[in-house]
Protein backbone atom coordinates (compact mmCIF):
# COMPACT_ATOMS: atom_id res chain seq x y z
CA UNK A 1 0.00 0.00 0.00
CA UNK A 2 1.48 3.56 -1.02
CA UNK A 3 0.47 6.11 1.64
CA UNK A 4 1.03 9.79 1.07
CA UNK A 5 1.85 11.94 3.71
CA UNK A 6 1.08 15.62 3.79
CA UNK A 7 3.23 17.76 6.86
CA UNK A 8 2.65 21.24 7.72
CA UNK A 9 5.41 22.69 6.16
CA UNK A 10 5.21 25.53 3.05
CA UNK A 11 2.47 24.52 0.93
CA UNK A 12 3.35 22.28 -2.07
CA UNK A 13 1.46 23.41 -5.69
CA UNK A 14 -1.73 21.64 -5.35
CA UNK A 15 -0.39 20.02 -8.74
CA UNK A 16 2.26 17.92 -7.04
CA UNK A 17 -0.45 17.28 -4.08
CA UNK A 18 -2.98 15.79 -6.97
CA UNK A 19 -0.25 14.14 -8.98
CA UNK A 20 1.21 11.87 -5.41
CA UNK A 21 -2.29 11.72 -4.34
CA UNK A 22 -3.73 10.11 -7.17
CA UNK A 23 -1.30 7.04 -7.10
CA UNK A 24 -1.78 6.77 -3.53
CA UNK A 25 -4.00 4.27 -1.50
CA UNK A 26 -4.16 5.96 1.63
CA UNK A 27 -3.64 10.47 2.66
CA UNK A 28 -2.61 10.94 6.00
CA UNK A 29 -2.17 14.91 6.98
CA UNK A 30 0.36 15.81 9.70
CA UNK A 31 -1.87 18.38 11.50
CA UNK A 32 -1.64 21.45 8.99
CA UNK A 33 -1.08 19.50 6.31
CA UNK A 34 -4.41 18.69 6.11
CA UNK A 35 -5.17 22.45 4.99
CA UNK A 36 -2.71 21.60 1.94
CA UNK A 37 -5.15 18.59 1.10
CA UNK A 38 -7.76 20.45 0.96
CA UNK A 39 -6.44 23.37 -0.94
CA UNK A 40 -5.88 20.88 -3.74
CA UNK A 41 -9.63 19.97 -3.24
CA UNK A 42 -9.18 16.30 -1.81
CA UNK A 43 -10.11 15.13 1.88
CA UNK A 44 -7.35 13.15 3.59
CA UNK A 45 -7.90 9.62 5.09
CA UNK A 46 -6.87 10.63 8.52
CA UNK A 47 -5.32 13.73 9.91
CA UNK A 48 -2.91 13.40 13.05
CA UNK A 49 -1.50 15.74 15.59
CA UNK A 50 -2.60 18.10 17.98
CA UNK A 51 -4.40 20.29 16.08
CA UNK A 52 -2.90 23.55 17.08
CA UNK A 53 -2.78 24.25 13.06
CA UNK A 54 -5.85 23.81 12.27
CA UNK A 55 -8.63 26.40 12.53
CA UNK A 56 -11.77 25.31 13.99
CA UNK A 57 -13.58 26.14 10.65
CA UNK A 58 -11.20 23.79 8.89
CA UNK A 59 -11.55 21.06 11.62
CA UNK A 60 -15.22 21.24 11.36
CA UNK A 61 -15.06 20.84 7.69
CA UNK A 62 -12.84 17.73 8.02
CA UNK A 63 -15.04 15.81 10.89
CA UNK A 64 -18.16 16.79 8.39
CA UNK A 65 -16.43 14.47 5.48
CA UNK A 66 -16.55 12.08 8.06
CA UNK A 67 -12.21 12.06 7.83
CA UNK A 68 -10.94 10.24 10.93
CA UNK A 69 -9.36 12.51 12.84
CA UNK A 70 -6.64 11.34 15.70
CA UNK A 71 -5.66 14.03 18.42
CA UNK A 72 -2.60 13.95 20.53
CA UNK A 73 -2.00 16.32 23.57
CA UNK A 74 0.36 19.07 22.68
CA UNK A 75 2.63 18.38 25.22
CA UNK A 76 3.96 14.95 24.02
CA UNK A 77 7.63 13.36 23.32
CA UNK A 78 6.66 12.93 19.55
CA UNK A 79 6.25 15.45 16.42
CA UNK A 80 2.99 15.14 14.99
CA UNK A 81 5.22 14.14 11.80
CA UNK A 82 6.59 10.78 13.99
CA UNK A 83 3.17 10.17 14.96
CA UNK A 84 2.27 10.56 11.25
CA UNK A 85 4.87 8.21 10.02
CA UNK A 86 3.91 5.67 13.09
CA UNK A 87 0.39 5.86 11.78
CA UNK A 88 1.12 4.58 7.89
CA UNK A 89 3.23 2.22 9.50
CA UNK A 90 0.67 1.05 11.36
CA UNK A 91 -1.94 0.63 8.64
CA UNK A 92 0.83 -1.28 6.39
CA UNK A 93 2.07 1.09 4.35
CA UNK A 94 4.53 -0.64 2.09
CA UNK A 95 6.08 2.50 0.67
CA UNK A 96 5.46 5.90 1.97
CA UNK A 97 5.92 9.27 0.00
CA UNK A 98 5.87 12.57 2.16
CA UNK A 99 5.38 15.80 0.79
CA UNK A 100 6.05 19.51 2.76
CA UNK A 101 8.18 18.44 5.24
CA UNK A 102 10.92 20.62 4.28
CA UNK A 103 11.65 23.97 3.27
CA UNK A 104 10.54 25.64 6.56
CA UNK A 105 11.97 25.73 9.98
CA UNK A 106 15.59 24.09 10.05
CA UNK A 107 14.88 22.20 12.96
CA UNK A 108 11.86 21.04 12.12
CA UNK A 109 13.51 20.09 8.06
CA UNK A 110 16.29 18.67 10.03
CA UNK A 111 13.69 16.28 12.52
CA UNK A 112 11.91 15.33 9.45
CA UNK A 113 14.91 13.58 7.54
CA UNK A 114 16.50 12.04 11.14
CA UNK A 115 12.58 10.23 11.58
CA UNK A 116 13.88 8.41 8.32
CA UNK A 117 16.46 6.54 10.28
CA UNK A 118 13.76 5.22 13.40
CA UNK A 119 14.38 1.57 13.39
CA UNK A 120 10.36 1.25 13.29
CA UNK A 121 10.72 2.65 10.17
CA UNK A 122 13.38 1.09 8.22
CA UNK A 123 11.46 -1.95 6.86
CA UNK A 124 9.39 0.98 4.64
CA UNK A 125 10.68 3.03 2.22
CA UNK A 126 10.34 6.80 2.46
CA UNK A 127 11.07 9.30 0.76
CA UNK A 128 10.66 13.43 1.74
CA UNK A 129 9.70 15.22 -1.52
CA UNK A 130 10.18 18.59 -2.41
CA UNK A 131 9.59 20.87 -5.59
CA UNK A 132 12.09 19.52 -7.43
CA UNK A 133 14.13 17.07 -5.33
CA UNK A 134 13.75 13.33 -3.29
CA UNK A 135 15.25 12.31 -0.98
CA UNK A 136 15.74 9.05 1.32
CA UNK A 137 17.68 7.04 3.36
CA UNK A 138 19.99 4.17 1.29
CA UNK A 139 19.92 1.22 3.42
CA UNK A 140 21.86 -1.60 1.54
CA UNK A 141 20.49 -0.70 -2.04
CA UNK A 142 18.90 1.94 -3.78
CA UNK A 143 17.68 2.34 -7.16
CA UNK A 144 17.15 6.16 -9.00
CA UNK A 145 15.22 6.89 -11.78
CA UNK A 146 15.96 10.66 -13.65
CA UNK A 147 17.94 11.82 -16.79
CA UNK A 148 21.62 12.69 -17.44
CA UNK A 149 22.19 15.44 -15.62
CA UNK A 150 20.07 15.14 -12.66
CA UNK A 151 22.65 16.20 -9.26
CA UNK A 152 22.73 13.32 -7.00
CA UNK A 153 24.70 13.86 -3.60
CA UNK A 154 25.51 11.03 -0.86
CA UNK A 155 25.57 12.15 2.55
CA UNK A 156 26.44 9.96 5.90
CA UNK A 157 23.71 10.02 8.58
CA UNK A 158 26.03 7.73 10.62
CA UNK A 159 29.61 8.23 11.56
CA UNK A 160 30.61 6.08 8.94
CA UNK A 161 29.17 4.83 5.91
CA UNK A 162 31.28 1.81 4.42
CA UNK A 163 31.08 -0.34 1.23
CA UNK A 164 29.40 2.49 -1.02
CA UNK A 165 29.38 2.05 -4.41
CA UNK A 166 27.80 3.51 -7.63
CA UNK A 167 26.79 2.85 -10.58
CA UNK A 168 25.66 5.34 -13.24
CA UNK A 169 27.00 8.48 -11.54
CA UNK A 170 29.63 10.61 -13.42
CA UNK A 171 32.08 10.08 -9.83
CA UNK A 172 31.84 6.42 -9.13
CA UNK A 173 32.95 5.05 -5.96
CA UNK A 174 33.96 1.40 -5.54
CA UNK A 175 33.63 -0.06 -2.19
CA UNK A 176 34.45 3.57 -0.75
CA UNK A 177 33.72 4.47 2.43
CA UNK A 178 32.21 8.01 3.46
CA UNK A 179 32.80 10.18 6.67
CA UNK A 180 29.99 12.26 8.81
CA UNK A 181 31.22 15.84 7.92
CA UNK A 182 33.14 15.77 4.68
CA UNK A 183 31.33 16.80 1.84
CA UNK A 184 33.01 14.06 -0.57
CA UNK A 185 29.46 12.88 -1.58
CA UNK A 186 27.69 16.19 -2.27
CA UNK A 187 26.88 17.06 -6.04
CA UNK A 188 27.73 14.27 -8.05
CA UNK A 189 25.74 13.88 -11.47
CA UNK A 190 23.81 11.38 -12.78
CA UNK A 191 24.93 10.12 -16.49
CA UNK A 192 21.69 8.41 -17.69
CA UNK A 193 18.39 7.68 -17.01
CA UNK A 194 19.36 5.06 -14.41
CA UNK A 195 22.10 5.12 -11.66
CA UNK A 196 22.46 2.57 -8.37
CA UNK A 197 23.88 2.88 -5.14
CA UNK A 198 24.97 -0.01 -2.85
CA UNK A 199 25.82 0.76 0.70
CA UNK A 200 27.90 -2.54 3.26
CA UNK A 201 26.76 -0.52 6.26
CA UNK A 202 25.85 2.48 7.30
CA UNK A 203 23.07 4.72 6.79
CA UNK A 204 23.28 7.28 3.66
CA UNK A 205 20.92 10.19 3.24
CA UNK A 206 20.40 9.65 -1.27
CA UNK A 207 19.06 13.44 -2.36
CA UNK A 208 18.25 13.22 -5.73
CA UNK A 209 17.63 16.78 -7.80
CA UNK A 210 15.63 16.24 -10.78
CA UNK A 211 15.88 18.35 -13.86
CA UNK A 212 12.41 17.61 -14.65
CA UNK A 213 10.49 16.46 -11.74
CA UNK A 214 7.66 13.78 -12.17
CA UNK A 215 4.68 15.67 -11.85
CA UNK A 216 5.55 18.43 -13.94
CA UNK A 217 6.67 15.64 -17.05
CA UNK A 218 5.17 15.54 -20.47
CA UNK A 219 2.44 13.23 -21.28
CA UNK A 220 3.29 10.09 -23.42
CA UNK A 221 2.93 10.03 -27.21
CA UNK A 222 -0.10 8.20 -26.72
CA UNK A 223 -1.91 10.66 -23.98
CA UNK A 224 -1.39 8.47 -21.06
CA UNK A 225 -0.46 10.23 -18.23
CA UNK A 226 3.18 10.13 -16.94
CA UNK A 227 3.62 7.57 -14.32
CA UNK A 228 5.84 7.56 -10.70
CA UNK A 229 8.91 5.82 -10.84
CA UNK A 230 9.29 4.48 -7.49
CA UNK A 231 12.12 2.87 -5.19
CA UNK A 232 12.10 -1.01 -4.64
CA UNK A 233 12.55 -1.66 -1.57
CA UNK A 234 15.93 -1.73 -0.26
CA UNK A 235 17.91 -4.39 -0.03
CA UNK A 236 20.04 -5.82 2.68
């Protein structure tokens, strides 16, 4: 099951919204995020958090469509975005795609990546999308789909990642292994439409800039619309 996750960070075009949306199963909105939802005129599944984002007019409007709607105290250990994530685990998302969880405060853009390295979460993939990047944690093997061109960069989340190598990226690295800190791994390009990264151990943050990003590509020759190229799972 694909879930899509909307957070409460700067509103995404309500374009991308419909584009992730339609190819999704399930819409779960991390408190504001459900405001983004309906902005691009679709009702989420379920809406979690605390609320404090939401106005009472908008609430009302959400627990009239009948959405299920799970409150959390405000004081709590957990962002409503880790209660998010816990809840698409929880309902067996196989893959989850996330969408404005960046961009706005640093700590909270910071938070948002580190939830991709929970344990609890590491048997689903996730990715954070933004306008025109993805990114996600590489744990074992990772697969990207682009264009020549497209700016891939490789950056430690642990204090070391060992074993990494490429495939299909203008720098390859063999069996190299990458430091917390140094920026060895930032900006390297990818040389066709495909390009592979294998990891020993470790855990590697993959951000992956597209030239063209999904929802904004061309229709096919025959009018179908484009189609999401999405991440196998990864590989261990």
């Amino acid at each position: 099951m694909h879930c899509l996750i909307l957070a409460n960070g700067p509103a995404p075009v309500v374009e991308q919204i419909q584009y992730y949306a339609n190819q999704a199963d399930l819409v779960i909105a991390a408190d504001g995020g459900a405001a983004h939802a309906l902005a691009a005129g679709l009702f989420p599944d379920v809406v979690v958090g605390d609320l404090d984002s939401l106005t009472p007019e908008l609430l009302a409007e959400l627990r009239a469509a009948e959405v299920t709607v799970l409150r959390f105290p405000t004081r709590k250990n957990e962002t409503d975005m880790e209660l998010t994530l816990a809840e698409a685990v929880r309902r067996g998302a196989a893959r989850v795609t996330i969408l404005a969880a960046t961009g706005g405060r640093l700590d909270q853009t910071i938070g948002n990546i580190l939830l991709l390295t929970l344990p609890a979460f590491q048997a689903v993939p996730m990715r954070l999308i933004t306008d025109t990047e993805e990114a996600f944690v590489a744990r074992g093997y990772a697969h990207l789909a682009g264009e020549a061109g497209d700016t891939v960069s490789l950056i430690p989340l642990t204090p070391k990642v060992t074993g990494v190598t490429t495939l299909g990226l203008e720098y390859p690295l063999e069996r190299a292994d990458l430091q917390l800190g140094p920026s060895l791994g930032i900006s390297n390009a990818m040389m066709g439409a495909d390009a592979e990264v294998k990891v020993h151990d470790g855990l590697l943050l993959v951000v992956h800039a597209w030239q063209h990003p999904p929802y904004r590509a061309v229709p096919s020759a025959n009018g179908a619309p484009p189609t999401l190229v999405d991440l196998p799972a990864d590989e261990t």
